[in-house]
Protein backbone atom coordinates (compact mmCIF):
# COMPACT_ATOMS: atom_id res chain seq x y z
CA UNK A 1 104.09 53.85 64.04
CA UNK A 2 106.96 55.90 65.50
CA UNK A 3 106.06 56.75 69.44
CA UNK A 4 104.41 59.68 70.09
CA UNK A 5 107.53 61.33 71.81
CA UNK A 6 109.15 62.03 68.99
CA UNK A 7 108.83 65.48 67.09
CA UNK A 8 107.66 63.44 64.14
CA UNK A 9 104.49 61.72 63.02
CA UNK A 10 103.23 58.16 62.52
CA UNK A 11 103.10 57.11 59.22
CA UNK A 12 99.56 56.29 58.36
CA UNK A 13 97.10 55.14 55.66
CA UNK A 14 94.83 57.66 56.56
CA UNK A 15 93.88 60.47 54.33
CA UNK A 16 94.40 64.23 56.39
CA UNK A 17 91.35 66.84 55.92
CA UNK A 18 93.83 69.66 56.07
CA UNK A 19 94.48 71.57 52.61
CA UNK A 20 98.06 71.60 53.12
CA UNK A 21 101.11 70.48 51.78
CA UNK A 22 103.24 69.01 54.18
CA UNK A 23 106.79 69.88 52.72
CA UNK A 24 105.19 73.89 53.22
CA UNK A 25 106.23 73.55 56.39
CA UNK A 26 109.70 72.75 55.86
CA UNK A 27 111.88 75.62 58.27
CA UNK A 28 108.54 77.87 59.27
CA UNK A 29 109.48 79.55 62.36
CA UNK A 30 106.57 79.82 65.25
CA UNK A 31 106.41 83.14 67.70
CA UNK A 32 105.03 81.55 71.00
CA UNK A 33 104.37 84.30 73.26
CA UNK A 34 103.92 82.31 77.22
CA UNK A 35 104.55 83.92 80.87
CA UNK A 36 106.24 80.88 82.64
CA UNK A 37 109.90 82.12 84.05
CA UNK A 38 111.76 80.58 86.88
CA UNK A 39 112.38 76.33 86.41
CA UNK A 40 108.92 76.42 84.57
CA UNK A 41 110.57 78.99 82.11
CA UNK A 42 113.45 76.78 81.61
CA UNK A 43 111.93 73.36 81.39
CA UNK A 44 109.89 75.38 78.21
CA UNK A 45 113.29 76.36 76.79
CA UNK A 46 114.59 73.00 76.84
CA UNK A 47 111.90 71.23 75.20
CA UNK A 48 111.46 73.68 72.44
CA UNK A 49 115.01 73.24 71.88
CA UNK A 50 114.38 69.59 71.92
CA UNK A 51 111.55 69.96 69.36
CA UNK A 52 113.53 72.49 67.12
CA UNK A 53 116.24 69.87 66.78
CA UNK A 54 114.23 66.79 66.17
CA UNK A 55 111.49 67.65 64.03
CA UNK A 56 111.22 66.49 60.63
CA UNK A 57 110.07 69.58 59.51
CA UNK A 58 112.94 71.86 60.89
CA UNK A 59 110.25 74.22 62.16
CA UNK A 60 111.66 76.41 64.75
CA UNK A 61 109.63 77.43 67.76
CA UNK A 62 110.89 80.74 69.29
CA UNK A 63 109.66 81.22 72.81
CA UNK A 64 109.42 84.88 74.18
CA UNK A 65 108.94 85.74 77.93
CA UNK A 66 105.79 88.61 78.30
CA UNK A 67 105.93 89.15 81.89
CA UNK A 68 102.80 87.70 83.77
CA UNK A 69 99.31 86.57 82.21
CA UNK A 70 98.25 89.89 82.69
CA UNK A 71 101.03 91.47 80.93
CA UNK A 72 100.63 89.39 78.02
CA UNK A 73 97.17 90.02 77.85
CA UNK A 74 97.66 93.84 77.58
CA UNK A 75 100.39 93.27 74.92
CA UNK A 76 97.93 91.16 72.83
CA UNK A 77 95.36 93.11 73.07
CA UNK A 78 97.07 96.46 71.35
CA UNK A 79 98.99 94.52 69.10
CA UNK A 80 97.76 96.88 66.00
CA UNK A 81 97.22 96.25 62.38
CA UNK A 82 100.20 95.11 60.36
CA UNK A 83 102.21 94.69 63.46
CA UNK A 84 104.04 91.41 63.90
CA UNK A 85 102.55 89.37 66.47
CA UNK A 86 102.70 85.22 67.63
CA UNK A 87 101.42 82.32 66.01
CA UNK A 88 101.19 80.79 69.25
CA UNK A 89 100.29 82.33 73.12
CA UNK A 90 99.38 80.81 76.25
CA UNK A 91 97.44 82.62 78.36
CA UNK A 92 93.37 82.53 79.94
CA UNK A 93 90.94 81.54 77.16
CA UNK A 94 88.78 84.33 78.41
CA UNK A 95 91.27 87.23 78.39
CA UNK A 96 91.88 85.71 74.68
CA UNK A 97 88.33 86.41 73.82
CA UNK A 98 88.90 90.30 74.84
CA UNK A 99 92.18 90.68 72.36
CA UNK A 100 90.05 91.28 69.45
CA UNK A 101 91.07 93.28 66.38
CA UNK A 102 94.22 91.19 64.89
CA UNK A 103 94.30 88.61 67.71
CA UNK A 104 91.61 86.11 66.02
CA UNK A 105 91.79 82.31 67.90
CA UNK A 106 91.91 79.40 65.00
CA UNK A 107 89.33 77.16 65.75
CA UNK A 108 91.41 73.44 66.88
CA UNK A 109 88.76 70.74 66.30
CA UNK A 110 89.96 70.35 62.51
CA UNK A 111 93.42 69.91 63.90
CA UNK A 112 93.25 67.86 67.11
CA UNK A 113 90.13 65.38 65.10
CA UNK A 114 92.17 65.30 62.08
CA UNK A 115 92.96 61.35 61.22
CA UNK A 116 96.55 62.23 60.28
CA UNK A 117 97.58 64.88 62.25
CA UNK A 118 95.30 64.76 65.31
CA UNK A 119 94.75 63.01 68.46
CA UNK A 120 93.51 59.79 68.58
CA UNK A 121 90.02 59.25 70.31
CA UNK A 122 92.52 57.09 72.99
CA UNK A 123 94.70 60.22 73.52
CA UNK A 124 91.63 62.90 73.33
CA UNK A 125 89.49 60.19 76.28
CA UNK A 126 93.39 60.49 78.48
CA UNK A 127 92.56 63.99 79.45
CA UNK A 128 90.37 64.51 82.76
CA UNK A 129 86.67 65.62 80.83
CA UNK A 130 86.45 68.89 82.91
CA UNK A 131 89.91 70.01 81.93
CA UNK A 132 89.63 69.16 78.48
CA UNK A 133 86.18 70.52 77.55
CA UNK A 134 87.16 74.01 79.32
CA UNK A 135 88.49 75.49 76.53
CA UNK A 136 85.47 74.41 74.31
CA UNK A 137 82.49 77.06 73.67
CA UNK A 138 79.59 76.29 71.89
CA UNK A 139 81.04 73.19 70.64
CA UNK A 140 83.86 74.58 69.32
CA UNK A 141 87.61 74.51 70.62
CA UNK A 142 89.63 77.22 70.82
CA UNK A 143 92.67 75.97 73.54
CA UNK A 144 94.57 73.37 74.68
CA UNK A 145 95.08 73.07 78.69
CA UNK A 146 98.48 74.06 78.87
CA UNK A 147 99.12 74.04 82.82
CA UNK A 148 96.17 73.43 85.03
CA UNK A 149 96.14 74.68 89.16
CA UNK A 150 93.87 75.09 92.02
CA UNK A 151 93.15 76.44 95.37
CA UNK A 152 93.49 74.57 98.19
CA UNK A 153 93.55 75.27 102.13
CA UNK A 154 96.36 75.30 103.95
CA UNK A 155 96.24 73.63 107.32
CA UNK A 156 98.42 73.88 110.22
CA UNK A 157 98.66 70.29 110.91
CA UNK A 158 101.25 71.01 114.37
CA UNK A 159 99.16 73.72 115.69
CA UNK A 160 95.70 71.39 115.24
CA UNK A 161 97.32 68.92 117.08
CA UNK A 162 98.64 71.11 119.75
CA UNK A 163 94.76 72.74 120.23
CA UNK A 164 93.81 68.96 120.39
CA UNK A 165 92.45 67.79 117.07
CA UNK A 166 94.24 64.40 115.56
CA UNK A 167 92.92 64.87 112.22
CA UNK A 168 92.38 67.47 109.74
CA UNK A 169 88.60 68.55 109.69
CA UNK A 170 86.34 66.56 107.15
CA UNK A 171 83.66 68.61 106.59
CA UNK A 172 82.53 72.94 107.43
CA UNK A 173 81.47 71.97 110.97
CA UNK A 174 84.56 70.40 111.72
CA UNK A 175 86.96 73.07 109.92
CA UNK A 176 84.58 75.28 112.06
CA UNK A 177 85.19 74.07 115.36
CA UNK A 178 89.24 73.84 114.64
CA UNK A 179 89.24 77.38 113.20
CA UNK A 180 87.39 78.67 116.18
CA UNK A 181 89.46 76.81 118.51
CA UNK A 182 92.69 78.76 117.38
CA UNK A 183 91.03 82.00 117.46
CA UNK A 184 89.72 81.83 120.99
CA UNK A 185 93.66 80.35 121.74
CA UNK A 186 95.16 83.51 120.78
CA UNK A 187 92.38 85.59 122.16
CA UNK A 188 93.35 83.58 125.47
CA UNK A 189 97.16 84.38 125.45
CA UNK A 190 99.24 87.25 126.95
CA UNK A 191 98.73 89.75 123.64
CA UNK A 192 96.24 91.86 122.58
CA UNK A 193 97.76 92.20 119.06
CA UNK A 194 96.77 88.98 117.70
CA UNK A 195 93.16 89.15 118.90
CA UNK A 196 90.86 88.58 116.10
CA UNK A 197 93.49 86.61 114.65
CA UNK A 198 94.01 82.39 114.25
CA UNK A 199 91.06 81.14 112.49
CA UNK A 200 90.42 81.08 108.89
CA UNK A 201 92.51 83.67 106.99
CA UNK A 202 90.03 84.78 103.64
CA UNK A 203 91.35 86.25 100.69
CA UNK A 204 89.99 88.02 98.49
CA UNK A 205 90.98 85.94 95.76
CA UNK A 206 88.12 85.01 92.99
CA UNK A 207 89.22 81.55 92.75
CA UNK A 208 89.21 80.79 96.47
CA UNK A 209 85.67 82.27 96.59
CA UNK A 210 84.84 80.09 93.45
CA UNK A 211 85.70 77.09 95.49
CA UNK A 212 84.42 77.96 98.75
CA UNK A 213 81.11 78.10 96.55
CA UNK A 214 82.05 74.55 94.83
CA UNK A 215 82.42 73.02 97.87
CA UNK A 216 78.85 74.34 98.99
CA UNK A 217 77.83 72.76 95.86
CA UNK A 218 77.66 75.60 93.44
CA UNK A 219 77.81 75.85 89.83
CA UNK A 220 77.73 79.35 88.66
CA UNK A 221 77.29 79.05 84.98
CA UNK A 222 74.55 77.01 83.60
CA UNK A 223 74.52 74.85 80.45
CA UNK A 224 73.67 78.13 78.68
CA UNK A 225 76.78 79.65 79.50
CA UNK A 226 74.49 82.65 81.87
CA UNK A 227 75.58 83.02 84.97
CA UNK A 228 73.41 81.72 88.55
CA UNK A 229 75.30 83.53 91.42
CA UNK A 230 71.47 83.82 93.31
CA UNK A 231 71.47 79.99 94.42
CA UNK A 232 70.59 78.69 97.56
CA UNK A 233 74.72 77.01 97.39
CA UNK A 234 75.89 80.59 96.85
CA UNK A 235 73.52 82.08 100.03
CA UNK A 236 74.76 79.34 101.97
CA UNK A 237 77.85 79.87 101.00
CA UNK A 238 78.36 83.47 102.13
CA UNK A 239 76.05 82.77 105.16
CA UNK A 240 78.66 80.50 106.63
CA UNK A 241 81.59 82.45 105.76
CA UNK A 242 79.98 85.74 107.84
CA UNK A 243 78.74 83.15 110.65
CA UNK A 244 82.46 82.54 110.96
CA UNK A 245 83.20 86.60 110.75
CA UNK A 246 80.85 87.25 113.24
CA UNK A 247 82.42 85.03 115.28
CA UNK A 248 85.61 85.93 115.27
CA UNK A 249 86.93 82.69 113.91
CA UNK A 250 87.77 84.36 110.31
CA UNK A 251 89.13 87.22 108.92
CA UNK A 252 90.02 89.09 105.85
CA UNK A 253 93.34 89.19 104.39
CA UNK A 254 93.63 92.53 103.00
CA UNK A 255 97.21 93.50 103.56
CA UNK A 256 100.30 91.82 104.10
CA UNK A 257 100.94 87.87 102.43
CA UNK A 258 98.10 85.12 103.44
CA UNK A 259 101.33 82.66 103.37
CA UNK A 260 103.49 84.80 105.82
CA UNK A 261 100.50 84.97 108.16
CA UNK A 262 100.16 81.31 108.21
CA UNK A 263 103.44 80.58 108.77
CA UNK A 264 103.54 83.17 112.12
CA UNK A 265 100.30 81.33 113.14
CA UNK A 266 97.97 83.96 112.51
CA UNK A 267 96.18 81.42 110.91
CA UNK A 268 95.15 78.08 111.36
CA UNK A 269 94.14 77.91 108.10
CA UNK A 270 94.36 79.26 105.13
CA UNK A 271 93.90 79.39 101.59
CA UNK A 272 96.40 79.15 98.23
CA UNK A 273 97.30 77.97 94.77
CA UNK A 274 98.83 74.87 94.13
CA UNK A 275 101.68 76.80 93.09
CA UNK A 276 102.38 79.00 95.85
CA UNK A 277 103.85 75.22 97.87
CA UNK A 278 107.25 76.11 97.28
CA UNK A 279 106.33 79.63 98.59
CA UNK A 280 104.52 78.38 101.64
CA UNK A 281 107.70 76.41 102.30
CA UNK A 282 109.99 79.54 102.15
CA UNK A 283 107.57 81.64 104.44
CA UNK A 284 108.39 79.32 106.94
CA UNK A 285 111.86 78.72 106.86
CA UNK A 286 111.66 82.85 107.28
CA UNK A 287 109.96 82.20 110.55
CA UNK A 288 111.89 79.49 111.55
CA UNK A 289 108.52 77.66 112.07
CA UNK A 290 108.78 73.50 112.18
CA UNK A 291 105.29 73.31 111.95
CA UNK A 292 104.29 70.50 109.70
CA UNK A 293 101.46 71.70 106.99
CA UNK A 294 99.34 69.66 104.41
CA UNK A 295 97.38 71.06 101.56
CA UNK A 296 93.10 70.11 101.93
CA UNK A 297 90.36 70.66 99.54
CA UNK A 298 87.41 72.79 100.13
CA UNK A 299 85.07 71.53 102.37
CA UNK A 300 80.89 71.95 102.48
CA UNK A 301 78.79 71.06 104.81
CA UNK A 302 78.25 67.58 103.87
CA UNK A 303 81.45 66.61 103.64
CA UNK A 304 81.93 67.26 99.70
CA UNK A 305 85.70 67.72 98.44
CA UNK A 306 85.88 69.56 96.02
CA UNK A 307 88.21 70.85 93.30
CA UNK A 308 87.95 73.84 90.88
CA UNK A 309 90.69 74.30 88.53
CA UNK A 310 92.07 76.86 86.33
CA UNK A 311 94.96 78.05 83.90
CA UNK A 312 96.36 78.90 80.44
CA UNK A 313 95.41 77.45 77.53
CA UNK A 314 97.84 76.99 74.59
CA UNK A 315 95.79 78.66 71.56
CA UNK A 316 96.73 79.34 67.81
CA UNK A 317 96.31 82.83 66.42
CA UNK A 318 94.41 82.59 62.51
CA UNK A 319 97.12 83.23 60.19
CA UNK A 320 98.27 80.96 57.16
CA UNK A 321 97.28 77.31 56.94
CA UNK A 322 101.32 76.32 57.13
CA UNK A 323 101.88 78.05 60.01
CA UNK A 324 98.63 76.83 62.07
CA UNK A 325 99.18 73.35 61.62
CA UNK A 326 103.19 73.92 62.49
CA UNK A 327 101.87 75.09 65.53
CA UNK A 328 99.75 72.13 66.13
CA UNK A 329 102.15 69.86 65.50
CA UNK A 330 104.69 71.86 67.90
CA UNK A 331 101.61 71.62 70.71
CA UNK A 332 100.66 68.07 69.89
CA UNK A 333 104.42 67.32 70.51
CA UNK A 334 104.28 69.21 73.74
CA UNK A 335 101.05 67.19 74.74
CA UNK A 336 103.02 63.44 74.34
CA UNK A 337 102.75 62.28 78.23
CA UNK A 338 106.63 61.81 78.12
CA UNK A 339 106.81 66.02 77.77
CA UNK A 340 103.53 66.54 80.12
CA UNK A 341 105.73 64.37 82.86
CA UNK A 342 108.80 66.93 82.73
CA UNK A 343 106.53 70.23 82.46
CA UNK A 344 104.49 68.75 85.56
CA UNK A 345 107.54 68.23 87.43
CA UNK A 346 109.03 72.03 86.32
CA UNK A 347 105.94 74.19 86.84
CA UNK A 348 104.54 72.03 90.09
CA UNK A 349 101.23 72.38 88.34
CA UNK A 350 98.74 69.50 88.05
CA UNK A 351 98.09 66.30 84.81
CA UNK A 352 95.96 66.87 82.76
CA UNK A 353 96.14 63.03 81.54
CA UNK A 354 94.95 60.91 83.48
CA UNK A 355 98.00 58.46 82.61
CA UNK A 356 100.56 61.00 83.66
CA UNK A 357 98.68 61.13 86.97
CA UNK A 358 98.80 57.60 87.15
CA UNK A 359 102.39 57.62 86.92
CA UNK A 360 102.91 60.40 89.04
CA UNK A 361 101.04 58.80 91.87
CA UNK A 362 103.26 55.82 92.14
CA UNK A 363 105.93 57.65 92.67
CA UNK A 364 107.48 57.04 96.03
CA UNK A 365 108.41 60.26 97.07
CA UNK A 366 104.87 62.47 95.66
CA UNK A 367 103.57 64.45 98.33
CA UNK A 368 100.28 62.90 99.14
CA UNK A 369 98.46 66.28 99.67
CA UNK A 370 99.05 66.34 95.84
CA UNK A 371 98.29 62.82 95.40
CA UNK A 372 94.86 63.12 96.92
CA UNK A 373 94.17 66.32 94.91
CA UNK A 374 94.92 64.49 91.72
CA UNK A 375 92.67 61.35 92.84
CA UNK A 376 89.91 64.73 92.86
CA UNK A 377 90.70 65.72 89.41
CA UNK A 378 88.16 63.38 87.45
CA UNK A 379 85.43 65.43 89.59
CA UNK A 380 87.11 68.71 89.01
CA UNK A 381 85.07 71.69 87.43
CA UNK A 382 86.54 74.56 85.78
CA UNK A 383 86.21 78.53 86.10
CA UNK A 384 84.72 80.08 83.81
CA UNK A 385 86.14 80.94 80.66
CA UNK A 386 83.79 83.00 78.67
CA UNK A 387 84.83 86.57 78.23
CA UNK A 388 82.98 88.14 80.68
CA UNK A 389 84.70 86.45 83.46
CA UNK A 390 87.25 89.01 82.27
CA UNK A 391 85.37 91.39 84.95
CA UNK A 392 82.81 88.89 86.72
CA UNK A 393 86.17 87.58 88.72
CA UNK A 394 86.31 91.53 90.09
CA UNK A 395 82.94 91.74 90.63
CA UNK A 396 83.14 88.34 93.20
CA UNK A 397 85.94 89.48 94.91
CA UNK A 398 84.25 92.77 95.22
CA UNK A 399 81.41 90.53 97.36
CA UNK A 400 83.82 88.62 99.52
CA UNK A 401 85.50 92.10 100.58
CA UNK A 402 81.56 93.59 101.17
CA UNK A 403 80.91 90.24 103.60
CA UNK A 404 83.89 90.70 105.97
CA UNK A 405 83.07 94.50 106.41
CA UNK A 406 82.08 95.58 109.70
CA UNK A 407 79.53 97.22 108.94
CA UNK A 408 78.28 93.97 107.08
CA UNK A 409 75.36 91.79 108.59
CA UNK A 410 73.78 88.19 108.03
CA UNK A 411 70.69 89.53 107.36
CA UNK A 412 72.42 91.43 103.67
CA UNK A 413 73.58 88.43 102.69
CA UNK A 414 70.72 87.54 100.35
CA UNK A 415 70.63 91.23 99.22
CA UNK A 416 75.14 91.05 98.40
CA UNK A 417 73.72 87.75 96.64
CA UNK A 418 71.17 89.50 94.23
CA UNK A 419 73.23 92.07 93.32
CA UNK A 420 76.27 90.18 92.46
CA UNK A 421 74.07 87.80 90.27
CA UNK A 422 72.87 90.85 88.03
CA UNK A 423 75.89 92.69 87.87
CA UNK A 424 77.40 89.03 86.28
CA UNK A 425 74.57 89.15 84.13
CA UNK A 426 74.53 92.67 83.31
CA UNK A 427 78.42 91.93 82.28
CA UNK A 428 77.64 88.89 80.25
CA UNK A 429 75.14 90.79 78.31
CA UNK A 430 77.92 93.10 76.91
């Protein structure tokens, strides 16, 4: 068999379930709608070129910038009757499942289980289970991972060790007692400005509420798919994030960059994608900071690390049988852990394969903040990716604003919990 790298396919004895002829293919050209710009952008231009050159097939893949995920969305979701659209997108499976109208997802499972054309059980078993089931509802795929993330906290490694701590907090009474040690440092010093200031910086981000709640053990959508917001993980979760408000050891990013505050030490820590490093690094560079910071996972109170992932999915609008499977074969191509290695390296995302990681990680020069977040992937979860999430996301960062208010007290935290629950319900019903 020829290696998977190349934009061709084994020869096989194996008979394909797909009703179509494989010389139909011959020259179809593939819309692929995608948001990734900057080196990410161009990495994608290169391979496609790469693919459009080498394939057997001559099918030509035309790529086509639409601004961010959100952008995209929108555009997908008017795209009108009779209008020309993609045969290929990559965006979040469940703003996908709003499009509607002429925006129909092909089902993948006869593609990627197909004995010809498909992935081998080998190839399907080489993605981490959490990232490759994500795009799978009700036993039926409809995505790919294309580029996988996560939050993380960002710790101020120089300014810990200056307040006296030689190692980065290992569980939420430890990242307690370091947060609250900065705060009561700048409450201490010669300004007045900054008071209220150096602890944990919140944001209102969904995700970083997702995986506070992960790391208090969460999960807030059952095996049903319904949503369970009124745990006892999600109580505790919100208890110990207003513990810290009331405090003084954390505070609410409303205004103003998270990144730029850490980087002028308002903020011991803080939290952030995976792909806002480079960022982080420029914020302080603009401060002239040396400080020396590391990327952590979300800690509970026992200690638990925890990981909760999220991105685009590569899915395949319905349209003719030819230009489905061309494509499939363009994203199977993409898939090949020779491609995943360049488009991890361009878009500073995260494997999805666990042999890419494995190669990755024995590379001398990885960061090992990353390293240890890979070596978390294979107990990853995912966000949610049913349509409602659409709005549930809003309605949790709506709850994390409500617990840093002032007016805000411990004792409402069970009520905040309740209602959040049935308004996720109440959306999931729709």
């Amino acid at each position: 068999p020829r290696p998977r790298s190349s934009p061709t396919f084994p020869a096989t004895a194996a008979v394909t379930q797909l009703e179509v002829d494989e010389n139909e293919l011959s020259g179809l050209e593939i819309a692929f709608w995608h948001s990734w710009d900057g080196a990410a952008g161009a990495e994608l231009d290169r391979l496609v070129q790469e693919f459009n050159r080498g394939n057997e097939w001559k099918i030509q893949v035309r790529p086509e910038y639409q601004g961010s995920l959100d952008q995209l969305a929108e555009k997908m979701r008017l795209i009108a009757s009779g209008e020309p659209g993609p045969q290929l997108v990559a965006a979040y499976l469940y703003q996908a499942l709003n499009w509607g109208g002429e925006s129909e997802l092909a089902t993948l499972d006869p593609y990627v289980n197909d004995p010809v054309w498909g992935l081998s059980t080998v190839e399907q078993e080489d993605f981490f289970p959490s990232i490759w089931q994500a795009e799978v509802i009700q036993g039926e795929r409809l995505g790919i991972p294309a580029l996988r993330s996560a939050q993380f906290l960002y710790y101020n490694q120089t300014w810990a060790s200056e307040l006296g701590f030689a190692q980065a907090p290992q569980n939420w009474s430890q990242l307690e007692q370091q947060v609250c040690a900065a705060s009561q440092a700048l409450r201490g010093d010669d300004s007045l400005v900054n008071d209220g200031l150096g602890g944990l910086a919140v944001t209102t981000d969904y995700s970083a509420s997702l995986s506070w709640m992960a790391g208090f053990g969460a999960e807030i959508v059952d095996d049903s798919r319904n949503y369970r917001l009124d745990t006892p993980q999600v109580e505790n979760t919100f208890e110990a994030l207003r513990k810290l408000s009331e405090s003084g050891c954390a505070w609410l990013v409303e205004a103003g960059s998270p990144l730029e505050s850490f980087a002028g030490r308002e903020s011991l820590i803080t939290t952030g994608s995976l792909l806002e490093a480079p960022a982080m690094e420029q914020a302080l560079q603009r401060t002239g900071s040396t400080d020396q910071w590391a990327m952590m996972p979300f800690l509970g109170p026992d200690g638990r690390a925890t990981l909760t992932h999220y991105g685009p999915a590569y899915m395949i609008l319905s349209s003719t049988p030819e230009e489905e499977l061309a494509a499939w074969v363009f994203v199977r191509w993409l898939l090949a852990p020779e491609q995943q290695a360049r488009w991890i390296e361009a878009s500073g995302g995260l494997p999805v394969q666990g042999s890419v990681a494995e190669g990755w990680e024995k590379t001398a020069n990885r960061n090992m903040e990353w390293v240890k977040a890979v070596e978390l992937l294979p107990d990853s979860q995912a966000e949610p990716t049913q349509a409602s999430w659409y709005t549930v996301r809003w309605a949790l960062s709506d709850a994390t604003v409500q617990l840093f208010r002032y007016y805000f007290s411990l004792q409402q935290v069970p009520d905040l919990v309740e209602l959040l629950n049935e308004t996720a319900q109440e959306l999931n019903e729709r």
